[in-house]
Protein backbone atom coordinates (compact mmCIF):
# COMPACT_ATOMS: atom_id res chain seq x y z
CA UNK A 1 0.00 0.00 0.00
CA UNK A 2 1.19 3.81 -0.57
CA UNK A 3 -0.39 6.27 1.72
CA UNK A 4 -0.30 10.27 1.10
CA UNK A 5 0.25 12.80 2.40
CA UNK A 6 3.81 10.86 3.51
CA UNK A 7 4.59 13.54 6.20
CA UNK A 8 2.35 11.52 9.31
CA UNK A 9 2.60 14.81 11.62
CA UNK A 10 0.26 17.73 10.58
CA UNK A 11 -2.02 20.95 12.10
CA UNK A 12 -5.41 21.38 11.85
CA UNK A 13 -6.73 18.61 9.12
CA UNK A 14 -5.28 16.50 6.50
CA UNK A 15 -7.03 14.12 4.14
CA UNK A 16 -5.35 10.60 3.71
CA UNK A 17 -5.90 8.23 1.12
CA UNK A 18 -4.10 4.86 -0.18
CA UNK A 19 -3.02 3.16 -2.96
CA UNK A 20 -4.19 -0.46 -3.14
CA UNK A 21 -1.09 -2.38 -4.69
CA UNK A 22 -2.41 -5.63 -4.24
CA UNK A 23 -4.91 -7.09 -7.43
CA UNK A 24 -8.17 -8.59 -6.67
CA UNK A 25 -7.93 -7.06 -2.97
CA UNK A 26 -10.08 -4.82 -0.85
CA UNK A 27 -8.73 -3.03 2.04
CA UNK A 28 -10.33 -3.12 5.00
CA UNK A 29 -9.51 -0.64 7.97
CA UNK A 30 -9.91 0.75 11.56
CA UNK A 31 -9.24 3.96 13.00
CA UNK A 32 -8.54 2.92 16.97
CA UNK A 33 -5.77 0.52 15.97
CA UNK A 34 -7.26 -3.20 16.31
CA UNK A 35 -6.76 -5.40 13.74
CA UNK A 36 -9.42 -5.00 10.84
CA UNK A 37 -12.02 -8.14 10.31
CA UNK A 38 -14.14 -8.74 7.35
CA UNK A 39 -16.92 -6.28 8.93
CA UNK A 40 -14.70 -3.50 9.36
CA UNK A 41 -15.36 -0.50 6.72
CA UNK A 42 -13.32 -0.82 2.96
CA UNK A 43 -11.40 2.44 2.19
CA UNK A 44 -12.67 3.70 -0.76
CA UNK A 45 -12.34 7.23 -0.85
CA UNK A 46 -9.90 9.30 0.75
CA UNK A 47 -10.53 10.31 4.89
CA UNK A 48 -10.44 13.87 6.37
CA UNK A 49 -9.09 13.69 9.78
CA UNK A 50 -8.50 16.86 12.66
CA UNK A 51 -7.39 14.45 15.28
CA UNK A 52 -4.35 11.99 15.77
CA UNK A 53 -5.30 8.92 14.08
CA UNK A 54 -4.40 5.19 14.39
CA UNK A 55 -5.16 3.58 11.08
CA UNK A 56 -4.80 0.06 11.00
CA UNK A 57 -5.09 -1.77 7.45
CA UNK A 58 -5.75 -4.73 6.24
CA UNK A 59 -5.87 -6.10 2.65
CA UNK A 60 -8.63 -8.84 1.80
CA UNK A 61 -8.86 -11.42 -1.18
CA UNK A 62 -12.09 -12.89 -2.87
CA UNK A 63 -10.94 -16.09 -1.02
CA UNK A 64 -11.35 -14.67 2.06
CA UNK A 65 -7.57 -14.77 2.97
CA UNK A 66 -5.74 -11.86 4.28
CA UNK A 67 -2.63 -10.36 4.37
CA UNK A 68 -0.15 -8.87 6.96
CA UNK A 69 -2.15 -5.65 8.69
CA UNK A 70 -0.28 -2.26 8.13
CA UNK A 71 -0.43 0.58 10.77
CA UNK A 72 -0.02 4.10 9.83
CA UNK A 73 -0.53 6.78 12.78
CA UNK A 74 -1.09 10.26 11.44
CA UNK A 75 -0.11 12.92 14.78
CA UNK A 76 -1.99 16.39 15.34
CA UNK A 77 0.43 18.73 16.59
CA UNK A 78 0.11 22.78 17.70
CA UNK A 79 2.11 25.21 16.80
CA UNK A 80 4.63 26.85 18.62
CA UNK A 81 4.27 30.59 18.48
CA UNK A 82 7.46 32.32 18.05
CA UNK A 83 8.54 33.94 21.50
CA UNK A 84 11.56 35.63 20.14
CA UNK A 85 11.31 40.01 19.37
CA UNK A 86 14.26 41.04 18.08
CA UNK A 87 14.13 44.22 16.44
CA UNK A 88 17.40 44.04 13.78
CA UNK A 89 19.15 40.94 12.34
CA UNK A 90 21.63 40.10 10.17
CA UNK A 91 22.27 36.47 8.65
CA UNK A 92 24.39 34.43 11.55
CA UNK A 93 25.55 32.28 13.91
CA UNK A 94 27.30 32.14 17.32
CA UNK A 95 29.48 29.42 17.80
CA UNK A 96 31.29 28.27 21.30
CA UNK A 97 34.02 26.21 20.72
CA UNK A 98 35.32 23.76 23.30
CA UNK A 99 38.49 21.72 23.19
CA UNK A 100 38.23 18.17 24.80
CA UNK A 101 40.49 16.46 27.04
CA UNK A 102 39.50 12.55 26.58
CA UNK A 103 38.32 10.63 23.41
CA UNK A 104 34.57 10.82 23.72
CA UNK A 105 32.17 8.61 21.95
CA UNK A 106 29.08 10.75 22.84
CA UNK A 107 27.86 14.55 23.11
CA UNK A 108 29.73 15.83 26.32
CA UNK A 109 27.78 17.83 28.83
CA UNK A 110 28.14 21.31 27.80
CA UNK A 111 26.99 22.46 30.61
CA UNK A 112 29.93 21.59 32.44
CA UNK A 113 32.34 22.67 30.34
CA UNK A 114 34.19 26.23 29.57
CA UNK A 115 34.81 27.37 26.04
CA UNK A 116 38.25 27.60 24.59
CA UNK A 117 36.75 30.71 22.39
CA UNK A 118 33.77 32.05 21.15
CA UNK A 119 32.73 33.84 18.16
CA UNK A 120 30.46 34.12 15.17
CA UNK A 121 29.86 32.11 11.48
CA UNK A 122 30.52 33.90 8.26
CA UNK A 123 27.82 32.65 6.09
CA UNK A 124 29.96 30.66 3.84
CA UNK A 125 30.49 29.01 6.80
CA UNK A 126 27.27 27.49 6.67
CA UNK A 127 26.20 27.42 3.33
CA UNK A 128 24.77 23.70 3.12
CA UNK A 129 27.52 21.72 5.21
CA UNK A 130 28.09 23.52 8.21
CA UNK A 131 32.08 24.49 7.80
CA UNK A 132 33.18 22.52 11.39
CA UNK A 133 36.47 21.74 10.30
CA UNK A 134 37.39 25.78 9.41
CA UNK A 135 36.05 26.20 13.27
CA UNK A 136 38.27 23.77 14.91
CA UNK A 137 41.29 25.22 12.92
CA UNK A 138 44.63 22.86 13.21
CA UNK A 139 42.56 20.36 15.44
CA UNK A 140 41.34 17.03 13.81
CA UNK A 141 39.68 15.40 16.87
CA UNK A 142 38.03 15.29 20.45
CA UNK A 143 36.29 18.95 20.25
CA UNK A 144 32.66 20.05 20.70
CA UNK A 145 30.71 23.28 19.03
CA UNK A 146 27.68 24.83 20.14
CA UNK A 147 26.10 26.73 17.70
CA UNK A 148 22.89 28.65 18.56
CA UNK A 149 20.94 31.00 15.72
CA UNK A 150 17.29 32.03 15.27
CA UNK A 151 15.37 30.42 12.26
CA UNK A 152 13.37 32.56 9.89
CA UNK A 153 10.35 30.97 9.61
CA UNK A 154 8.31 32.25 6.58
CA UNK A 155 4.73 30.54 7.07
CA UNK A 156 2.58 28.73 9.87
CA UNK A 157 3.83 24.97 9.36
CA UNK A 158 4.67 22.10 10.26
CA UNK A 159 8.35 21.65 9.82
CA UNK A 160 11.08 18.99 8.96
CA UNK A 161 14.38 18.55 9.85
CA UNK A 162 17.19 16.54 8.58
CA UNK A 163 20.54 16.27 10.89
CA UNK A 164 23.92 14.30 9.06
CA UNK A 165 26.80 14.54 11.16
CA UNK A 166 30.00 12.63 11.77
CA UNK A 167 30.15 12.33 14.66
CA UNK A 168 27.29 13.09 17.26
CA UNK A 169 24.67 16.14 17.40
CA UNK A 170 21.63 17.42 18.26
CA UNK A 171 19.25 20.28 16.92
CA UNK A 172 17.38 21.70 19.92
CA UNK A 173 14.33 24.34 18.97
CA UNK A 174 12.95 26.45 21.24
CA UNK A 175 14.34 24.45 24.27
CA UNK A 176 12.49 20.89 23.01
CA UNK A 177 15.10 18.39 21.74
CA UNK A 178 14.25 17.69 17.98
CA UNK A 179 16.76 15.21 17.01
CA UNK A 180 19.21 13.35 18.80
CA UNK A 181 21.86 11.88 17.52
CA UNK A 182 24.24 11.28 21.04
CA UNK A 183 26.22 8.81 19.04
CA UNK A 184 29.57 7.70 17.50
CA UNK A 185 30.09 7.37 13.79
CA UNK A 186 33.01 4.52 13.45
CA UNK A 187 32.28 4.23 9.34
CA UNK A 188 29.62 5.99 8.17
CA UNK A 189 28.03 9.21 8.93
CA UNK A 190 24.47 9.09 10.97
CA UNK A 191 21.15 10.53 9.95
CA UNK A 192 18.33 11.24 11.72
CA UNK A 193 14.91 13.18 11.53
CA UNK A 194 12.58 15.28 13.34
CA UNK A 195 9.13 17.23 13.37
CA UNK A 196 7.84 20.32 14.77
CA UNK A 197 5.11 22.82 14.51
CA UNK A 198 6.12 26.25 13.96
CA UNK A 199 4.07 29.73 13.75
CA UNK A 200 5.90 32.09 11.43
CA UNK A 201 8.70 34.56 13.23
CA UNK A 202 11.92 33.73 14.86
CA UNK A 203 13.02 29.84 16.67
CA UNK A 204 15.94 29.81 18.65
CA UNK A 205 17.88 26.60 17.29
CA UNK A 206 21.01 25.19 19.62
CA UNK A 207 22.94 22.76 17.86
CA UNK A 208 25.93 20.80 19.78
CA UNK A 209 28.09 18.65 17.87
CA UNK A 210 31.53 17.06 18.84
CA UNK A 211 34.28 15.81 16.80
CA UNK A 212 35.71 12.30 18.01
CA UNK A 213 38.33 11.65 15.42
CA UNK A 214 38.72 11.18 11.47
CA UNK A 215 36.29 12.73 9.34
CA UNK A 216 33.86 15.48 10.14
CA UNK A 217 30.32 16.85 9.11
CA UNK A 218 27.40 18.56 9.85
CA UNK A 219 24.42 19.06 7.59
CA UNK A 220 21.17 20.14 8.92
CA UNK A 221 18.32 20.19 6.04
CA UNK A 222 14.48 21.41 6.09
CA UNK A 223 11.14 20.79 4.51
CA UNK A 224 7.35 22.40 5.37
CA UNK A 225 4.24 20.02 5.49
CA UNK A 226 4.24 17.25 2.70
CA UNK A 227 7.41 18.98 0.70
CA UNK A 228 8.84 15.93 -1.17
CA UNK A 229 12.46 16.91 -0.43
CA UNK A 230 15.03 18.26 2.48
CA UNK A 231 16.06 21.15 1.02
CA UNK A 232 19.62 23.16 2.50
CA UNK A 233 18.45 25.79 4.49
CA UNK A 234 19.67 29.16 3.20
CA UNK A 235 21.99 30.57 5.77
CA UNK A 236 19.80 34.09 4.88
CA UNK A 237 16.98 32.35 6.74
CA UNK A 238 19.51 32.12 9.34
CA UNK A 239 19.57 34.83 11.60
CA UNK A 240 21.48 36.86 14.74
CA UNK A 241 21.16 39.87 16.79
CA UNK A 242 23.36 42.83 15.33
């Protein structure tokens, strides 16, 4: 079966339908989650729904037999209302920059720790991949960045996010951890995702990485409601406090 829309997080309503990919089935399906019997309703036409859904689905042949049920949970979410006033901005990031003492195959706690300097991003800095290695200067390995901005967001959406890095991160928005990726890359790098609700305005983003050893990156990609593709974001829509 293909479902649309393919984001499963949305605001307000969204109408779902499938695509039956089985010949000389019916689908069958529930909306609380059990498993779909030969009573339950067929889908024939696509469903509006303004409330987090469980659909459960089930494909039926003529011969009565059935096939392995699918689940598909669509999520209502708010949106969070941008809390941020600043009056002028200019394209930007901070960046704290920490040196670390022991190898480290996780995020350390930054908290606890005291910058070795502090500064700001040029924007070809972070201009699709974020430019760690230019940061960390003649060290290779076993340092951490902080980076904090404020996103521009241009419309009331719900958002995507797309984190690669080698080695760990995590993208923090307005305080509530987004994605997580408190990890060690020994081959290749990770990727994760994330979804939020945002009103249009300023979001404070934090994003911590740390560099183990060996190769480094950082790539943090966006999309808005059922976008087909993580797009870069453009580092204009990245902004700072002049």
């Amino acid at each position: 079966m293909w479902s649309t829309p393919r984001a499963r997080i949305f605001h307000g309503s969204v109408t779902v339908d499938i695509e039956n990919l089985l010949p000389g089935t019916v689908i069958r399906y529930t909306t609380d989650g059990s498993v779909p019997t030969s009573d339950s309703p067929i889908w024939e036409v696509a469903i509006t729904i303004d409330t987090t859904t469980n659909f459960k689905l089930l494909a039926f042949a003529e011969d009565g037999s059935n096939y392995t049920p699918y689940d598909m949970v669509y999520t209502a979410t708010e949106l969070k209302p941008s809390e941020v006033d600043l009056a002028t901005t200019q394209p930007g990031m901070f960046y704290r920059y920490y040196e670390l003492g022991d190898k480290t195959t996780s995020l350390p706690d930054f908290e606890s720790l005291e910058p070795t300097r502090i500064g700001t991003l040029s924007m070809d800095q972070f201009n699709q991949n974020i430019q760690v290695a230019a940061i960390a200067g003649d060290r290779s390995e076993s340092y951490a960045l902080h980076l904090t901005s404020y996103l521009s967001v241009p419309v009331d959406e719900v958002y995507h996010f797309h984190l690669h890095a080698d080695d760990g991160a995590r993208i923090v928005i307005d305080g509530q951890v987004l994605v997580d990726l408190d990890t060690h890359s020994y081959v290749d790098a990770w990727e994760a995702e994330g979804s939020v609700g945002l009103k249009q305005g300023l979001h404070r983003v934090d994003l911590y990485y740390y560099q183990d050893g060996h190769r480094t990156r950082l790539t943090v990609k966006s999309k808005k409601g059922d976008e087909p593709e993580y797009q870069f974001i453009s580092p204009e829509s990245w902004r700072r406090p002049q």
